[in-house]
PDB file of N, CA and C in Angstrom:
ATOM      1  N   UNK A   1      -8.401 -13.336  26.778  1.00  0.00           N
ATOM      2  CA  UNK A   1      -7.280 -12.934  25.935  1.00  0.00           C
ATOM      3  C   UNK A   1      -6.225 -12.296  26.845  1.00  0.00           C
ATOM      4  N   UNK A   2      -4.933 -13.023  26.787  1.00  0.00           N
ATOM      5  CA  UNK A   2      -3.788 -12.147  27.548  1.00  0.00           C
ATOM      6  C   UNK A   2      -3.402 -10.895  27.144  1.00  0.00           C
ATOM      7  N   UNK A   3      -2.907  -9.921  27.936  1.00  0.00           N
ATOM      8  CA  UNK A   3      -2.680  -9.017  27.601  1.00  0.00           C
ATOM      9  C   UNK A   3      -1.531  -8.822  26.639  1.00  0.00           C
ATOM     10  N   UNK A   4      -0.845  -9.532  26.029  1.00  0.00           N
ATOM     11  CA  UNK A   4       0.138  -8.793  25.196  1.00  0.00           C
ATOM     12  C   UNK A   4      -0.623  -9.527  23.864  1.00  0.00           C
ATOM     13  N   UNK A   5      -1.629 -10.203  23.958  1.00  0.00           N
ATOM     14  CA  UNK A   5      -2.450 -10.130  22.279  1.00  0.00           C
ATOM     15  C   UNK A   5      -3.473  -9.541  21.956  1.00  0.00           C
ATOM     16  N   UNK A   6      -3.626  -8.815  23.496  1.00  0.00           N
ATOM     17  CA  UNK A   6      -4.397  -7.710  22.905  1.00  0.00           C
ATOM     18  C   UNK A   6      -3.859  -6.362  22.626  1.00  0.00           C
ATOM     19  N   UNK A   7      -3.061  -6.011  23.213  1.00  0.00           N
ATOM     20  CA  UNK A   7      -1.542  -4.970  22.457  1.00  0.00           C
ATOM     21  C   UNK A   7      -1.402  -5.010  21.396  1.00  0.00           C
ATOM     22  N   UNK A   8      -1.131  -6.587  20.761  1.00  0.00           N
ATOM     23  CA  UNK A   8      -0.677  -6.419  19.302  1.00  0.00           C
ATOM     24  C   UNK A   8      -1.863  -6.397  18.391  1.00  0.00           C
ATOM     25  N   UNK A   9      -3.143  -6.444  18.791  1.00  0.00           N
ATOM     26  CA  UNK A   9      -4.304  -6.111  18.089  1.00  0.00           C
ATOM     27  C   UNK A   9      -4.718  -4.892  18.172  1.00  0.00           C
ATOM     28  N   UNK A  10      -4.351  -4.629  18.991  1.00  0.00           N
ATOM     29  CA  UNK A  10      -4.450  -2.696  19.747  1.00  0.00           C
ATOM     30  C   UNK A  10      -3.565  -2.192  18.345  1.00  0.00           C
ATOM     31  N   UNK A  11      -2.460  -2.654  18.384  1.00  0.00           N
ATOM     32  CA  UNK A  11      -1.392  -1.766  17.484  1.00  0.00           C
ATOM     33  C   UNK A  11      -1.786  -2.161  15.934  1.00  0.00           C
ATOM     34  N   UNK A  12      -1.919  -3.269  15.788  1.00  0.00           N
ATOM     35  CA  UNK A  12      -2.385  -3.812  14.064  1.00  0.00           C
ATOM     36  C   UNK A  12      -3.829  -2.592  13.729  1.00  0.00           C
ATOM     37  N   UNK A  13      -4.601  -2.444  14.568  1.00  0.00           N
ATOM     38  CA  UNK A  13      -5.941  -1.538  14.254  1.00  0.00           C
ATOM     39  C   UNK A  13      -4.998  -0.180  13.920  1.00  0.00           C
ATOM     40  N   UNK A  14      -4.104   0.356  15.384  1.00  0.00           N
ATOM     41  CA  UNK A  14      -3.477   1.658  15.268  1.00  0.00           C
ATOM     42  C   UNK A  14      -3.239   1.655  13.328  1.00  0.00           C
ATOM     43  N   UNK A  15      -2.557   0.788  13.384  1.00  0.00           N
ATOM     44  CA  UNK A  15      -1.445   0.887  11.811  1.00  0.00           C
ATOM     45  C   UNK A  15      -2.304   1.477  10.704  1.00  0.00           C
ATOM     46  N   UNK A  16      -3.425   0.149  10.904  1.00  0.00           N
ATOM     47  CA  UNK A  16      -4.336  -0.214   9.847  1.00  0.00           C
ATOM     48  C   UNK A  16      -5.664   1.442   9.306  1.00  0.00           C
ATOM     49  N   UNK A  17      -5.717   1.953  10.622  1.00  0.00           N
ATOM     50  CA  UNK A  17      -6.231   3.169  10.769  1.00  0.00           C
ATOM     51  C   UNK A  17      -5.369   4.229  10.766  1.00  0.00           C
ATOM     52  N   UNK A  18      -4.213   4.382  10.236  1.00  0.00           N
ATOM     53  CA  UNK A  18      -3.231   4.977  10.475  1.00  0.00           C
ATOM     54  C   UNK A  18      -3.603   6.770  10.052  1.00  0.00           C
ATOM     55  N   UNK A  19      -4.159   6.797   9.137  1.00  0.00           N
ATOM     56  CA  UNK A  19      -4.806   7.517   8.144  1.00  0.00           C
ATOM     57  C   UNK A  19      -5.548   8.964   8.999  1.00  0.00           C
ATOM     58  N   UNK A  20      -6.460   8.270   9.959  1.00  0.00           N
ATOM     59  CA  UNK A  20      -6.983   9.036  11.042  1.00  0.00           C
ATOM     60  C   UNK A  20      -6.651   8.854  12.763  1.00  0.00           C
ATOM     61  N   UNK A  21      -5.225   8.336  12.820  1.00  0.00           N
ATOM     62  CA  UNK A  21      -5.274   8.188  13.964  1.00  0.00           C
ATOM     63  C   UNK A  21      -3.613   8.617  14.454  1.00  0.00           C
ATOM     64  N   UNK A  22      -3.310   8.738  13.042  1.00  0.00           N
ATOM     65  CA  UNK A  22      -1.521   9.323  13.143  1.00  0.00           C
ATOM     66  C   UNK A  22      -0.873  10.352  12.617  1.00  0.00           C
ATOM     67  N   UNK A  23      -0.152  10.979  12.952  1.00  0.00           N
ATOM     68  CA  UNK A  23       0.237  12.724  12.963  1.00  0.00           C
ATOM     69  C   UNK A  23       1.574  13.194  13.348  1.00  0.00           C
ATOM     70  N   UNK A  24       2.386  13.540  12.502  1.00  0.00           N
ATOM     71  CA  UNK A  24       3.769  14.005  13.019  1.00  0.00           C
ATOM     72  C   UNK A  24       3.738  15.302  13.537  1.00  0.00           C
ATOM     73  N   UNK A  25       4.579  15.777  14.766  1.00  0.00           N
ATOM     74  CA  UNK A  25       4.315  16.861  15.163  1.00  0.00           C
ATOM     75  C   UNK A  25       6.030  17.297  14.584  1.00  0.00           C
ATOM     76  N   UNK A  26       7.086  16.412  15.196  1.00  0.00           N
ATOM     77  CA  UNK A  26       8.292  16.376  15.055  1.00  0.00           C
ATOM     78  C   UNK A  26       9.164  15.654  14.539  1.00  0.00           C
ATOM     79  N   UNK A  27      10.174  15.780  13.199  1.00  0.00           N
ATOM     80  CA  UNK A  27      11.173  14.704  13.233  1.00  0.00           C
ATOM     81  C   UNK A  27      12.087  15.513  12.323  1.00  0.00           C
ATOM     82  N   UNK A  28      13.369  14.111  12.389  1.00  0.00           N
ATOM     83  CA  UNK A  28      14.597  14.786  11.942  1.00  0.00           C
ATOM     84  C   UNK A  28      14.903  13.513  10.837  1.00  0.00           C
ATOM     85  N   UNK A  29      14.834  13.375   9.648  1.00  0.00           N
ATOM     86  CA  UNK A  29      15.512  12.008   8.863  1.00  0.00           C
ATOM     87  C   UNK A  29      16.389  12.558   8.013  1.00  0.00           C
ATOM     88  N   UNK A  30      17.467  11.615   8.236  1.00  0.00           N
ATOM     89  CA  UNK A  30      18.552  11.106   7.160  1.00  0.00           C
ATOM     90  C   UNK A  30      18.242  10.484   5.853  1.00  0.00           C
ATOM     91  N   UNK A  31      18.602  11.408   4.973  1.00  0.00           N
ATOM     92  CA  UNK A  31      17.816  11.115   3.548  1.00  0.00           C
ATOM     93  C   UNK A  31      19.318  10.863   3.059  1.00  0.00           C
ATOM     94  N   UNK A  32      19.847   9.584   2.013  1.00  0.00           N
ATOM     95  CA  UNK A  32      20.576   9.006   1.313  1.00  0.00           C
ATOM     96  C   UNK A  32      20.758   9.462   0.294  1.00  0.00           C
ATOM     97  N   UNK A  33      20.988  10.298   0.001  1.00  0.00           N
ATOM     98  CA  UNK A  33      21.155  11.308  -1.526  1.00  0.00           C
ATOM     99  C   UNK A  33      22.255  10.342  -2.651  1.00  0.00           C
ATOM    100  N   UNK A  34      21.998  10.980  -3.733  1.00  0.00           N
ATOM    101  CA  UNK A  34      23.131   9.974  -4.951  1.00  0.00           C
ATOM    102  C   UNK A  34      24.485  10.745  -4.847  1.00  0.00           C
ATOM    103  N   UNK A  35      24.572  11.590  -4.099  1.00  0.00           N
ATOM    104  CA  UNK A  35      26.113  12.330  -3.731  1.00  0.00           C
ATOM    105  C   UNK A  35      26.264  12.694  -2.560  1.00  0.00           C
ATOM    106  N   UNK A  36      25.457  12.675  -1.914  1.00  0.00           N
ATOM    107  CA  UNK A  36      25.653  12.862  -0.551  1.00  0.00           C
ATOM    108  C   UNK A  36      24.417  12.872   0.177  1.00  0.00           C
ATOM    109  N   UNK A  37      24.256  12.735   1.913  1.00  0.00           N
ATOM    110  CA  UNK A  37      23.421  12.954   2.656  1.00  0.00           C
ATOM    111  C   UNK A  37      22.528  13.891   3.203  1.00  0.00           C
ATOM    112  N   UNK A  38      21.257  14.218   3.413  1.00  0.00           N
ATOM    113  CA  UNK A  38      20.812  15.403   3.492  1.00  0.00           C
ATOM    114  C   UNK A  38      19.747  14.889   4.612  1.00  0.00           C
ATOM    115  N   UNK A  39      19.927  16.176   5.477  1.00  0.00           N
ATOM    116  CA  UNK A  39      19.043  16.316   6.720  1.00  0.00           C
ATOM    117  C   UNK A  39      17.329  16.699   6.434  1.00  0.00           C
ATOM    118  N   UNK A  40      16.465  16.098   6.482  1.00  0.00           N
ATOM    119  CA  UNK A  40      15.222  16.867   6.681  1.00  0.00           C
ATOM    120  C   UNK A  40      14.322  17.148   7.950  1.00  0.00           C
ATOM    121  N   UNK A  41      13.837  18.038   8.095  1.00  0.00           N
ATOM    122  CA  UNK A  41      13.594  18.380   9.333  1.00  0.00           C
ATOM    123  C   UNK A  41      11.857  18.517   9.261  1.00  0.00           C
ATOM    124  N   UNK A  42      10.986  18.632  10.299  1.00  0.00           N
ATOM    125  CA  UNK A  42       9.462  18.735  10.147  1.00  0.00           C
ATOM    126  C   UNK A  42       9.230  19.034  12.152  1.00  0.00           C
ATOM    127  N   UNK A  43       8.615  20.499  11.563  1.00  0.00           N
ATOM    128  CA  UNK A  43       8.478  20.737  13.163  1.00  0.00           C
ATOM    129  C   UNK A  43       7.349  21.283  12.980  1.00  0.00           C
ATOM    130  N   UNK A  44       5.479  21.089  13.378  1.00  0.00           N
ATOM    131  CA  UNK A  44       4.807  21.667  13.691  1.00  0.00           C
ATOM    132  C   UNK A  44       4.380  22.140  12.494  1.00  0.00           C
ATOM    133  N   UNK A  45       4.277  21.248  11.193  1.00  0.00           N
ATOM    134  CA  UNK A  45       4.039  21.910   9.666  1.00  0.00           C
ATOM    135  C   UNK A  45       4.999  22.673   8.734  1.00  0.00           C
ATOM    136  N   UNK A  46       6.373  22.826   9.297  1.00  0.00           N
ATOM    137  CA  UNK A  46       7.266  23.820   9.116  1.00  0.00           C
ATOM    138  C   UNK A  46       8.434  22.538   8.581  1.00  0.00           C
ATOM    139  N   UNK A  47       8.510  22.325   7.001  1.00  0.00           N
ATOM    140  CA  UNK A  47      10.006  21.813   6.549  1.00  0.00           C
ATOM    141  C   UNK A  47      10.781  22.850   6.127  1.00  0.00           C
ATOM    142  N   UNK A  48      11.988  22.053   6.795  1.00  0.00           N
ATOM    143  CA  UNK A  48      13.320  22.586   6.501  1.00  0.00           C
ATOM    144  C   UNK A  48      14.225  20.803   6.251  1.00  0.00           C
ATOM    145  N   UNK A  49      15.549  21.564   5.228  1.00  0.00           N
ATOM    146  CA  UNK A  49      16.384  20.528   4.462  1.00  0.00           C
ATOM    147  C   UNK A  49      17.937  21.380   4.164  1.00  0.00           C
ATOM    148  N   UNK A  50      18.332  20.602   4.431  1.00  0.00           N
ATOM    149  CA  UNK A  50      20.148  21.353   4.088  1.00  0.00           C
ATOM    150  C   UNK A  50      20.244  21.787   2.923  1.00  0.00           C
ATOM    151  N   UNK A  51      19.557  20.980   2.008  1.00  0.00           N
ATOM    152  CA  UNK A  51      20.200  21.067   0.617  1.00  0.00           C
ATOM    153  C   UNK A  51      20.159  22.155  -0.073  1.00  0.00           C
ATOM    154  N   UNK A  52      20.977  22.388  -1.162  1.00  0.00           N
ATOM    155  CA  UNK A  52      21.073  23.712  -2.041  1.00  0.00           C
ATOM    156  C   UNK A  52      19.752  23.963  -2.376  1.00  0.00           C
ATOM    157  N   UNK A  53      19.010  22.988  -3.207  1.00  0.00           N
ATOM    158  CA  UNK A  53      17.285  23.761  -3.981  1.00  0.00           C
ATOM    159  C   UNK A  53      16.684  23.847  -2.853  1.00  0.00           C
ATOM    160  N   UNK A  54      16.407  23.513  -2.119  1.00  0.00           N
ATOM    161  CA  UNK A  54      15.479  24.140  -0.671  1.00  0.00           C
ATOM    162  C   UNK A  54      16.108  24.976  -0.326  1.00  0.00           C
ATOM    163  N   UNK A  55      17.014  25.346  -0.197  1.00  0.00           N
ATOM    164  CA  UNK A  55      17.377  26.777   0.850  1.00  0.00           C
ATOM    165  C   UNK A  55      17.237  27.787  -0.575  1.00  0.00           C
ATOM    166  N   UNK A  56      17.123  27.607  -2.542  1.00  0.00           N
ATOM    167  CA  UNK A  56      17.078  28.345  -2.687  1.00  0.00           C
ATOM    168  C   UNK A  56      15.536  28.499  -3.326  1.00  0.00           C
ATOM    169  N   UNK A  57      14.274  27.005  -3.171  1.00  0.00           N
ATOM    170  CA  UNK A  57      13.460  27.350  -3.170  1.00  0.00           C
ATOM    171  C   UNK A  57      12.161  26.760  -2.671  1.00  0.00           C
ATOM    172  N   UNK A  58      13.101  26.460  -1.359  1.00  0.00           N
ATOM    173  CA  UNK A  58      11.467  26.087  -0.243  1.00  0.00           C
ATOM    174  C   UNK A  58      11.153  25.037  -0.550  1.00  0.00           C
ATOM    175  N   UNK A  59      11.722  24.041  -1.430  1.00  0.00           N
ATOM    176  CA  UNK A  59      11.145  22.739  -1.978  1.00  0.00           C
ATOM    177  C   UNK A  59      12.226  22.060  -2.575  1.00  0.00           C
ATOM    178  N   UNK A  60      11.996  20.455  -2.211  1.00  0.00           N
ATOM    179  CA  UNK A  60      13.030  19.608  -3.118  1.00  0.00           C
ATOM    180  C   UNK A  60      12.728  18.480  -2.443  1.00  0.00           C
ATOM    181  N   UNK A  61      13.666  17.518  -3.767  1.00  0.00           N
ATOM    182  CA  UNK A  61      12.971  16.138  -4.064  1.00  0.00           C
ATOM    183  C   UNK A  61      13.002  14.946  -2.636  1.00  0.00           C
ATOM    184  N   UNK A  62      14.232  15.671  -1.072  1.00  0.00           N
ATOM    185  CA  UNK A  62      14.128  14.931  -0.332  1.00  0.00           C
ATOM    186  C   UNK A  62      12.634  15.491   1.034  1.00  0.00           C
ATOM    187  N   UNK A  63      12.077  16.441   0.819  1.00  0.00           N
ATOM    188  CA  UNK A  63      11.054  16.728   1.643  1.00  0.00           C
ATOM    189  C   UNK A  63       9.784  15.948  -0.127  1.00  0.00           C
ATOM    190  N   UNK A  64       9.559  16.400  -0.477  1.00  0.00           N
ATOM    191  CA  UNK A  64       8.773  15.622  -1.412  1.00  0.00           C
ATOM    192  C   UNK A  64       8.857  13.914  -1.135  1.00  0.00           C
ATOM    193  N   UNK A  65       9.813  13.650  -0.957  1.00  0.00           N
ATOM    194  CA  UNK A  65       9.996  11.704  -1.178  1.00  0.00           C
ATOM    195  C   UNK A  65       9.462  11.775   0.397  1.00  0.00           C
ATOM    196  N   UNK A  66      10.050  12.674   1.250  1.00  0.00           N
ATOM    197  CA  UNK A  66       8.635  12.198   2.979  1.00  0.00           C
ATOM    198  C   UNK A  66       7.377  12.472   2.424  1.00  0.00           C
ATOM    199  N   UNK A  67       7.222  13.836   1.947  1.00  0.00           N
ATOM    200  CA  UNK A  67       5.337  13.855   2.380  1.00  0.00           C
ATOM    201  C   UNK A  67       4.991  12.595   1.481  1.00  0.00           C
ATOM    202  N   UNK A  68       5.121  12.142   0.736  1.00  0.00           N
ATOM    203  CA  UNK A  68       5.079  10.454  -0.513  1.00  0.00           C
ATOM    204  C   UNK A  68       5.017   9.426   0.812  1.00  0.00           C
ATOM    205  N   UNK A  69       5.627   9.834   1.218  1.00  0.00           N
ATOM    206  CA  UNK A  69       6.104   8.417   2.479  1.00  0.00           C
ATOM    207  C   UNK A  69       4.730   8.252   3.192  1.00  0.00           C
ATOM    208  N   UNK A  70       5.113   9.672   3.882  1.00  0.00           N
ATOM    209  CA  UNK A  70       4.145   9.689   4.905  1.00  0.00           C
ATOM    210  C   UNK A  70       2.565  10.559   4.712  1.00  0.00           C
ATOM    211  N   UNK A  71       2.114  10.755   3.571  1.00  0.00           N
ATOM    212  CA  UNK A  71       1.179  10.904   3.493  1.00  0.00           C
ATOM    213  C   UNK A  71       0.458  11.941   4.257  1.00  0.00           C
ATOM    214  N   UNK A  72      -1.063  11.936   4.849  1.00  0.00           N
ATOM    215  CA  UNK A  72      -1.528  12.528   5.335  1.00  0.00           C
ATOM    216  C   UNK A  72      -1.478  12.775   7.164  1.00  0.00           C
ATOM    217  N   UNK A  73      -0.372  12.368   7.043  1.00  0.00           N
ATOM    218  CA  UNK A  73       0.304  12.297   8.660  1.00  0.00           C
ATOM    219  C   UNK A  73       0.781  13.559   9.087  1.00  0.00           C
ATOM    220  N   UNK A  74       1.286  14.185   7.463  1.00  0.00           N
ATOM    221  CA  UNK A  74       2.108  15.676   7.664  1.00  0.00           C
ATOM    222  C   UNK A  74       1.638  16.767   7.042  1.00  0.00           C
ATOM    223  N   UNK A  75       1.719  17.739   7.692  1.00  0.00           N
ATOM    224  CA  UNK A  75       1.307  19.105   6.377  1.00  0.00           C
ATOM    225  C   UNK A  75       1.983  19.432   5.264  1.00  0.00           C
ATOM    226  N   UNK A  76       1.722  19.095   4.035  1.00  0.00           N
ATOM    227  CA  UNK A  76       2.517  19.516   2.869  1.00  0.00           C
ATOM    228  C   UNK A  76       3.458  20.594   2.671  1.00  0.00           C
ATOM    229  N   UNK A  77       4.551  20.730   2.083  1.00  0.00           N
ATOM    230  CA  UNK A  77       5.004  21.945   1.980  1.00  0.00           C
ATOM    231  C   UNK A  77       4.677  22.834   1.414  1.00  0.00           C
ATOM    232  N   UNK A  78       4.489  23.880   1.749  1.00  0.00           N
ATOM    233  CA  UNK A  78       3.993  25.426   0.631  1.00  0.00           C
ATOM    234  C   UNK A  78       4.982  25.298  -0.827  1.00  0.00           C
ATOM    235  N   UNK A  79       3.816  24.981  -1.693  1.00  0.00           N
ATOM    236  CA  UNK A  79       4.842  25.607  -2.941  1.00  0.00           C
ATOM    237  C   UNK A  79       5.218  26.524  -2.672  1.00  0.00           C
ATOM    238  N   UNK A  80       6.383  27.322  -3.107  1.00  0.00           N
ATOM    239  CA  UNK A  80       6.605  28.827  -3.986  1.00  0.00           C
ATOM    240  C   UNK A  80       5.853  29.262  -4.888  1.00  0.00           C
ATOM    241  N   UNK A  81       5.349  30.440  -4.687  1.00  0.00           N
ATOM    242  CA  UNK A  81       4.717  30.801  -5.809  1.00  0.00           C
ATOM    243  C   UNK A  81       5.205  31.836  -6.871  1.00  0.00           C
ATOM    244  N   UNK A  82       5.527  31.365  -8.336  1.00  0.00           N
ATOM    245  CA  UNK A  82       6.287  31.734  -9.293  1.00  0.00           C
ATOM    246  C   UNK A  82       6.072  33.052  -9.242  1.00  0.00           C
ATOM    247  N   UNK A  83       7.581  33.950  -9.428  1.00  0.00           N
ATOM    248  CA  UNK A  83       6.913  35.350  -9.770  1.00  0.00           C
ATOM    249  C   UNK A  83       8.037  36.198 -10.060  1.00  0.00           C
TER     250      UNK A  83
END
């Protein structure tokens, strides 16, 4: 087997195992909002987001639509806890 089909069998397993074999430490995405654009950020378990309801409560629907995305790749965000 040449080496670049075994790469792409290397990487099809990576994908396919993705579950236990993949992990965000860092990223920055451009989330498409219905009025405008919003930054989300993920550093080391730690989200942050531009938008108004996250800065006024730690949570909102564009860090929710990643951890959906990406699953068990990332650490969830801390609810707030009501009080």
């Amino acid at each position: 087997m040449d080496a670049i089909a075994s790469r792409i069998i290397k990487a099809r397993q990576y994908a396919a195992e993705r579950d236990k074999r993949l992990w965000f430490n860092t990223f920055k995405v451009k989330i498409q909002g219905e009025h405008s654009d919003h930054y989300v950020c993920y550093d080391q378990g730690a989200w942050d987001c531009d938008c108004e309801e996250f800065q006024r409560r730690s949570i909102c629907a564009h860090v929710m639509a990643m951890e959906e995305i990406l699953g068990e790749a990332v650490e969830p965000a801390m609810l707030p806890i009501p009080g």
